[in-house]
Protein backbone atom coordinates (compact mmCIF):
# COMPACT_ATOMS: atom_id res chain seq x y z
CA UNK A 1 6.39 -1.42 -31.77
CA UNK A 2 5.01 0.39 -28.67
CA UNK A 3 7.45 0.45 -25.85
CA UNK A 4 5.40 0.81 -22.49
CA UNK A 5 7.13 1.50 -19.14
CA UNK A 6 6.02 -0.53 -16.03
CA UNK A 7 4.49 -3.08 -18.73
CA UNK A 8 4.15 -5.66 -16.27
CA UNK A 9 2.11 -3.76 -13.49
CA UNK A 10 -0.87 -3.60 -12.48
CA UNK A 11 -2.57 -1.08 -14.91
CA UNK A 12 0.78 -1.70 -17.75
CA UNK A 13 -0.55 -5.48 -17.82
CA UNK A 14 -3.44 -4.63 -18.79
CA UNK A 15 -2.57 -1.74 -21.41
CA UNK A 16 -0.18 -4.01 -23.50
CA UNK A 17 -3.08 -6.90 -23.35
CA UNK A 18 -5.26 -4.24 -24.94
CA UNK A 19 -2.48 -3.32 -27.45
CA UNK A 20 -1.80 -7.03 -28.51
CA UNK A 21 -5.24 -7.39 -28.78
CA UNK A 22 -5.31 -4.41 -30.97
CA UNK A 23 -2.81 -5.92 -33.44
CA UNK A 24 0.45 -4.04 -32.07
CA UNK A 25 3.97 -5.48 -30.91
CA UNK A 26 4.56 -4.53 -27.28
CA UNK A 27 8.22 -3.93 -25.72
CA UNK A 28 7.63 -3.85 -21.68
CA UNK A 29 10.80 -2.16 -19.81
CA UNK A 30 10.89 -2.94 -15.85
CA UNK A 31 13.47 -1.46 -13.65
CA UNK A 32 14.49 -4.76 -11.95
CA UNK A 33 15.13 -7.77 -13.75
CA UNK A 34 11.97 -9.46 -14.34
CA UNK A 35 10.24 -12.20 -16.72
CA UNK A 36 7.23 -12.31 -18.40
CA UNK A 37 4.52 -14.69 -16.08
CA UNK A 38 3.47 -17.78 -18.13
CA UNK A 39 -0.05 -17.29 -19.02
CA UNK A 40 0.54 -13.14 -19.02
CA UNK A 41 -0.51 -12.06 -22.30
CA UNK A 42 -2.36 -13.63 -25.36
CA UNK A 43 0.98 -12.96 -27.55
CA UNK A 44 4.60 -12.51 -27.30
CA UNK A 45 6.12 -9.59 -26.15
CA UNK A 46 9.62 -8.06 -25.54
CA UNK A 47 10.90 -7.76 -22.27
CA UNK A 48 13.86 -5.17 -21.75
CA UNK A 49 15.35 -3.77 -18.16
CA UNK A 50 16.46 -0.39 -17.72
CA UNK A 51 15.35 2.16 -15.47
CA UNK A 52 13.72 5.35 -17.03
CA UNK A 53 16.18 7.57 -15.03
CA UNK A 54 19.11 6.21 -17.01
CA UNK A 55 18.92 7.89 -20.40
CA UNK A 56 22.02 5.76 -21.55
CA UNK A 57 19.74 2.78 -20.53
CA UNK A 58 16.55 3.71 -22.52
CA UNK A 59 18.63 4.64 -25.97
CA UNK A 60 19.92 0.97 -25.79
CA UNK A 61 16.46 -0.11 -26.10
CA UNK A 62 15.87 1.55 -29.43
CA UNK A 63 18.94 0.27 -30.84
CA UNK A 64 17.61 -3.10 -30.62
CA UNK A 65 13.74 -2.16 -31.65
CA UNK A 66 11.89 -0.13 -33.87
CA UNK A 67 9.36 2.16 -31.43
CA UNK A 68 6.70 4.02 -33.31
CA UNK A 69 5.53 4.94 -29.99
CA UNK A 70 5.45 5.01 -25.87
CA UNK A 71 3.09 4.50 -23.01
CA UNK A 72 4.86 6.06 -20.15
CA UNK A 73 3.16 4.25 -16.72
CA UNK A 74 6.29 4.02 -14.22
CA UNK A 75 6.80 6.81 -11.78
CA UNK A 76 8.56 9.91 -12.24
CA UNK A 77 7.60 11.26 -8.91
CA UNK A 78 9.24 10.33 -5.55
CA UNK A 79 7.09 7.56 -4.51
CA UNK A 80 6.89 5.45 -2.73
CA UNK A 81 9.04 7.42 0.04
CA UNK A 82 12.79 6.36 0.03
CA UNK A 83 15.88 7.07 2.59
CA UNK A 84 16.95 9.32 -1.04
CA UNK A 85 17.66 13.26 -0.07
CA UNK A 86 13.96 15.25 -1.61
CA UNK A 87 15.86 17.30 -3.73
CA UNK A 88 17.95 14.18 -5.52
CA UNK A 89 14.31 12.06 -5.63
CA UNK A 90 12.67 14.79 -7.17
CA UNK A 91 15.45 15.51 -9.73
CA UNK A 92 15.34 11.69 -10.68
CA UNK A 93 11.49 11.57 -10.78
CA UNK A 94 11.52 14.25 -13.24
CA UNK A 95 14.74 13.66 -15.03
CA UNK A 96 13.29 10.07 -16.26
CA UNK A 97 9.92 12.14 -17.99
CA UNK A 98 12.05 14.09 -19.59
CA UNK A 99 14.32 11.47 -20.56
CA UNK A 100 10.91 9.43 -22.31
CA UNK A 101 10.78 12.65 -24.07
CA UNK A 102 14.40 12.71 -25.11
CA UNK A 103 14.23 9.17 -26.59
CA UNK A 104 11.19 9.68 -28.22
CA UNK A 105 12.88 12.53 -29.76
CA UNK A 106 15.85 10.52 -30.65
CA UNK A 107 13.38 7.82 -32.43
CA UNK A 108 11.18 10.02 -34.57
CA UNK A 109 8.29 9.05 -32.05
CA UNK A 110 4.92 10.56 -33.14
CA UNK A 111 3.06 9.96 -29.80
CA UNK A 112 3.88 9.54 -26.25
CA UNK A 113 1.35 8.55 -23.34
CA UNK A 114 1.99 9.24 -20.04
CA UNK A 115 0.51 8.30 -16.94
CA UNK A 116 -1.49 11.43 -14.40
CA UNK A 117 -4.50 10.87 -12.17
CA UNK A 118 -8.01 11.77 -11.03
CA UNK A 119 -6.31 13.42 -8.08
CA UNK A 120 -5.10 16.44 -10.16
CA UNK A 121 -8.32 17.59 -9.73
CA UNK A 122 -8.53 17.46 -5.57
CA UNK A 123 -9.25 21.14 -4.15
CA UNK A 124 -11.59 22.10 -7.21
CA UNK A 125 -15.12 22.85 -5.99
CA UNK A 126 -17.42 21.82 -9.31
CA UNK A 127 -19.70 19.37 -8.40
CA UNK A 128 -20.84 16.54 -10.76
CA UNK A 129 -18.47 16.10 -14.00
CA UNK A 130 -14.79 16.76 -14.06
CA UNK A 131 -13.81 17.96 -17.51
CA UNK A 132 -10.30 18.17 -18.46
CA UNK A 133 -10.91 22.38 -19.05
CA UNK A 134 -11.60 22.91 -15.39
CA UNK A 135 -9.08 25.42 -13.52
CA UNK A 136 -6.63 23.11 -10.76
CA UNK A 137 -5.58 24.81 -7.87
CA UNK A 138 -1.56 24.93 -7.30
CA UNK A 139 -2.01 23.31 -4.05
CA UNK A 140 -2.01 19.02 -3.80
CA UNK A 141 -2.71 16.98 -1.05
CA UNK A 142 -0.30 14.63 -1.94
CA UNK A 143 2.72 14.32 -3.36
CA UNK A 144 0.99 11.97 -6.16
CA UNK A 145 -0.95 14.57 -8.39
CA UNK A 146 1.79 17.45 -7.16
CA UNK A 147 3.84 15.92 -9.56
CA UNK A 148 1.57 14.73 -12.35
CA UNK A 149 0.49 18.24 -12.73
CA UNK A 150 4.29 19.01 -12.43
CA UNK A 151 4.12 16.49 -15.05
CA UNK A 152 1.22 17.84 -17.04
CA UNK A 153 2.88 21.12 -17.86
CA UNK A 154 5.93 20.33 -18.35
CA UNK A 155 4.36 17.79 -21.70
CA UNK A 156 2.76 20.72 -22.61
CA UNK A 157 5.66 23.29 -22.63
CA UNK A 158 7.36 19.68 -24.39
CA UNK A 159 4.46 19.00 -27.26
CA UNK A 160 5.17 22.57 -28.37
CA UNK A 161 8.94 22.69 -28.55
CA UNK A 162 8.90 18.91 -29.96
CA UNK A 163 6.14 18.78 -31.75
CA UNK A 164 5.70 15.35 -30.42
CA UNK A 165 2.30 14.43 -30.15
CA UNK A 166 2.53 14.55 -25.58
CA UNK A 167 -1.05 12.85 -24.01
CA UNK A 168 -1.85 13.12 -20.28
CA UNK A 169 -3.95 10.41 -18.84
CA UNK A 170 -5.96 11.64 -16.14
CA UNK A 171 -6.82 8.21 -14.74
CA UNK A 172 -9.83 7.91 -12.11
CA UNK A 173 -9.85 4.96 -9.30
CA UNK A 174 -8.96 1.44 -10.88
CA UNK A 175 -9.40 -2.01 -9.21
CA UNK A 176 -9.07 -5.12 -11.16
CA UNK A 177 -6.34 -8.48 -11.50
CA UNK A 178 -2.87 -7.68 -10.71
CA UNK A 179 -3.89 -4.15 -8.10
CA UNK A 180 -2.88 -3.99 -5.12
CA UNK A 181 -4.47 -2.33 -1.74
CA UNK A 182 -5.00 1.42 -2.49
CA UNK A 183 -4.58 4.52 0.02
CA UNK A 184 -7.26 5.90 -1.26
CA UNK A 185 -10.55 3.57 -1.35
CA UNK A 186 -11.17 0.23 -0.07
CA UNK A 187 -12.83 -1.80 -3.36
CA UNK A 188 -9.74 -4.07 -4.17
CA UNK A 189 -9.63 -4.84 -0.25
CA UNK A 190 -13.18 -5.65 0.24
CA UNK A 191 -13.02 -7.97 -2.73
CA UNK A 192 -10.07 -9.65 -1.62
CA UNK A 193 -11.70 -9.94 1.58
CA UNK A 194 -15.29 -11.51 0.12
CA UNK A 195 -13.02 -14.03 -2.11
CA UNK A 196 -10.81 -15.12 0.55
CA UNK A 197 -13.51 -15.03 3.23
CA UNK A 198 -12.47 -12.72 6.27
CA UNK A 199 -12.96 -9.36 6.92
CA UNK A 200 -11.33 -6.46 5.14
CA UNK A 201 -8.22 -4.84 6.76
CA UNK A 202 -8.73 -1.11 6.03
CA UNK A 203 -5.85 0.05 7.95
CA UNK A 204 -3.38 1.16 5.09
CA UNK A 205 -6.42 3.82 4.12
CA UNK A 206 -5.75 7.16 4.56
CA UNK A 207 -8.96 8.10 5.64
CA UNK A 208 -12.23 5.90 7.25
CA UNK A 209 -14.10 4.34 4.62
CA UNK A 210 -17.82 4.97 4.94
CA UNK A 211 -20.95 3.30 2.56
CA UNK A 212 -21.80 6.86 1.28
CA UNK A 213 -18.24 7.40 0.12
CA UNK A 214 -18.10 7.64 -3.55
CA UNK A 215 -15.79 8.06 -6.68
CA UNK A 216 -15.24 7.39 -10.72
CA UNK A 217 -14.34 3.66 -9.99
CA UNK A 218 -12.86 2.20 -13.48
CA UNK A 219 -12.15 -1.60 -13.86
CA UNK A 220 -8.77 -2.22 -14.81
CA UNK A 221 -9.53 -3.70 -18.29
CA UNK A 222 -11.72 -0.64 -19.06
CA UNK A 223 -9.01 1.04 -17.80
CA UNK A 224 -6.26 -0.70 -20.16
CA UNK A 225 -7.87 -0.45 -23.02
CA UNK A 226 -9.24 3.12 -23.14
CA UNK A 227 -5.13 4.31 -23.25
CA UNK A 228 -4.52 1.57 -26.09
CA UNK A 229 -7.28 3.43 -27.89
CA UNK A 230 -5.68 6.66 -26.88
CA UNK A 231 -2.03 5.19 -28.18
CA UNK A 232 -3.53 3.93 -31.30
CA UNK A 233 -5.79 6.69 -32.52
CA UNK A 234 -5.16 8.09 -35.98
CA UNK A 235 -5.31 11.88 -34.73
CA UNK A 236 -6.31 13.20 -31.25
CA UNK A 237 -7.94 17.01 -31.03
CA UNK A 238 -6.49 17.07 -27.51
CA UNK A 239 -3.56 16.73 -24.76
CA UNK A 240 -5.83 15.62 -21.52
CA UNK A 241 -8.13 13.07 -21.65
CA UNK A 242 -9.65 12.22 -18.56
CA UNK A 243 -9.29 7.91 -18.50
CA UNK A 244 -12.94 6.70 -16.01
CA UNK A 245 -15.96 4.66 -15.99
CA UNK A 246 -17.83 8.32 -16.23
CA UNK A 247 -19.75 8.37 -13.35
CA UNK A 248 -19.22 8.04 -9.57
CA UNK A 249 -19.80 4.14 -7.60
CA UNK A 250 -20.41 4.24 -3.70
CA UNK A 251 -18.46 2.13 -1.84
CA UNK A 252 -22.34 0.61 -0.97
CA UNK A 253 -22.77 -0.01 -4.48
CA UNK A 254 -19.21 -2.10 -4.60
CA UNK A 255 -20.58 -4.06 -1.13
CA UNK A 256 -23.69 -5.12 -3.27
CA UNK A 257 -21.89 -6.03 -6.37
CA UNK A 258 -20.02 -8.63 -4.02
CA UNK A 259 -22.58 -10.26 -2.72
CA UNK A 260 -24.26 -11.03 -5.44
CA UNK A 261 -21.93 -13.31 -5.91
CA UNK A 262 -20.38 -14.02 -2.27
CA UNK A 263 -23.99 -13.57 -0.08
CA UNK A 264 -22.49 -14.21 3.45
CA UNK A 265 -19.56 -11.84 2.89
CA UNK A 266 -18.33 -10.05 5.73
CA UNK A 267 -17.32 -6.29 4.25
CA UNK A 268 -19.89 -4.04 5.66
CA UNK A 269 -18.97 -0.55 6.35
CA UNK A 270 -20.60 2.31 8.50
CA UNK A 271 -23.16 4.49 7.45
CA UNK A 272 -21.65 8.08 6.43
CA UNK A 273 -19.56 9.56 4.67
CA UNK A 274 -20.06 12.38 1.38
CA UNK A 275 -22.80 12.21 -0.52
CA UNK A 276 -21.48 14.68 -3.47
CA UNK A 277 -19.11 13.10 -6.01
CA UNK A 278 -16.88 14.50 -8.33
CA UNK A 279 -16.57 12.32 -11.17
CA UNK A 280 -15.06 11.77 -14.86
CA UNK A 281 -16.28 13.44 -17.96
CA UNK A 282 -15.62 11.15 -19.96
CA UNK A 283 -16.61 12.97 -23.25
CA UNK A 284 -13.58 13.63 -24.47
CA UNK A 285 -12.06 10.47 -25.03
CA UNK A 286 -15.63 8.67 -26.22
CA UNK A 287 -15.94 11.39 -28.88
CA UNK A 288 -12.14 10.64 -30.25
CA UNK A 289 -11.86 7.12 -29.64
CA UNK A 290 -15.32 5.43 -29.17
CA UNK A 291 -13.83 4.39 -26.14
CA UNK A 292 -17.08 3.28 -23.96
CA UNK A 293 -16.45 1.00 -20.39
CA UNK A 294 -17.74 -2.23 -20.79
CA UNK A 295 -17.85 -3.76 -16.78
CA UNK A 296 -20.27 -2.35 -14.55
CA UNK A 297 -19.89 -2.56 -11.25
CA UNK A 298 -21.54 -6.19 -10.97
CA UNK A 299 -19.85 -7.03 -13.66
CA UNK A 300 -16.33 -6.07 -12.37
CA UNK A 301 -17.21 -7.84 -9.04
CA UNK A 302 -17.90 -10.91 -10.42
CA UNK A 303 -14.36 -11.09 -13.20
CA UNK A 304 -12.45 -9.80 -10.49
CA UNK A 305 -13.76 -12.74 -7.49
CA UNK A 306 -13.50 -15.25 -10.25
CA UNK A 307 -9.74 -14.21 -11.05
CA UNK A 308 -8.95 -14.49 -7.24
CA UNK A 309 -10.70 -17.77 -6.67
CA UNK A 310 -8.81 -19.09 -9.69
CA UNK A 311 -5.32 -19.12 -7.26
CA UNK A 312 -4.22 -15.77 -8.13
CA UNK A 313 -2.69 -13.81 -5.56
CA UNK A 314 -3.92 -10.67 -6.24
């Protein structure tokens, strides 16, 4: 049984559909008490609460299932921001990673997942493909990838004193069912926009959002199942893999995929912006897994209007 942490989220959704539909038994732990959405997932799961912070919490959970392994999605950094003193939220974001570790120590775990990001890799200056080789500078500009690559070394310095089998997921920009508004590009907005006909609100964006603008953009099933192939592999030759569609999609590119299928949508966005984009290699992971994405950007567009027309809220 694979126990995955923040199994009912946005991206943890759609990892444990991809599990199921890979023939595994999922147990999802949530923080707060929560129940499984009618309609969810294709097959039964386990639901369990306990908060990864709580090592007490998480042993409990393997005394009433067998895991053979973990997908670690939920937190273990200090966001979002709380009234909690720094120090204490960065002792608890860290303190539940290593706990993960601890229990899947405890359990005789082979292989545990856990969850880092496309921004580890803000600050370097390679254009074109991001391999998971590349030199990252010390410096973040957020607090997000400071502590996935806080996160990153310390599974490494883990794998080898554990000899569990520790996997980073470097995951690029996801949109799909379930997301919610992102910081950091406006695709899930504009499409919530084009289905619910009014104009995007890009104010929660930390920077303008300009046509030219560009990055890996993975749909959230492509994005689900690529770490179920990564959980389920019979042997991986690496500890990175980079988790993307493999190439970089304009936020012009996203504005066309809408209207093909919602003409007289109202999501323009100003000329400008860069016209250089890192992206994904996505080598790695096709070359271990055969993990290829299967939505292109029309192709997202079109699943992800038709989920939101269908009464879903996001």
């Amino acid at each position: 049984m694979i126990l995955v942490t923040g199994g009912l989220g946005f991206i943890g959704s759609h990892v444990v559909q991809a599990l199921l539909d890979a023939g595994e038994e999922c147990v999802l732990v949530q923080r707060r008490h929560a129940e499984v959405p009618a309609g969810r997932f294709t097959a039964p799961v386990q639901l369990e609460q306990a908060d990864v912070t709580d090592l007490t919490s998480l042993r409990d959970i393997g005394a009433r299932h067998r895991i053979t392994g973990i997908v670690h999605l939920a937190g273990s950094m200090p966001w979002p921001p709380s009234s909690e003193p720094s120090v204490g939220a960065a002792r608890r974001a860290l303190g539940g990673l290593l706990n993960i570790v601890q229990v899947a120590q405890d359990w005789g775990v082979n292989r545990v997942g856990v969850a880092s990001t496309i921004g580890v890799y803000s600050g370097v200056t390679a254009e074109g493909a991001l391999t998971e080789d590349l030199p990252l500078p010390m410096s973040s500009p957020h607090l997000i990838p400071a502590f996935k690559k806080i996160g990153e070394l310390l599974n490494d310095h883990l794998a080898d004193q554990t000899g569990i089998d520790i996997v980073n997921y470097r995951i690029s920009g996801t949109w799909g069912p379930l997301g919610h508004p992102d910081p950091f590009f406006p695709a899930p907005e504009l499409v919530h926009a084009a289905a619910r006909g009014r104009t995007p609100d890009l104010s929660g964006l930390r920077a303008p959002a300009y046509a030219e603008d560009g990055l890996d953009l993975c749909y959230v099933k492509d994005t689900g199942r690529a770490i179920a192939l990564l959980q389920t592999a019979d042997k991986l030759a690496h500890r990175t893999y980079n988790v993307g569609a493999g190439r970089a999609t304009t936020n012009a590119e996203v504005i066309a995929a809408i209207k093909t299928i919602v003409p007289d949508a109202r999501i323009e966005l100003p000329a400008g912006g860069t016209t250089t984009h890192g992206y994904l290699d996505i080598t790695r992971i096709r070359e271990d897994t055969g993990y290829q994405p299967v939505y292109d950007t029309e192709r997202a567009a079109a699943d992800y209007i038709s989920w939101l027309r269908a009464g879903h809220e996001r």
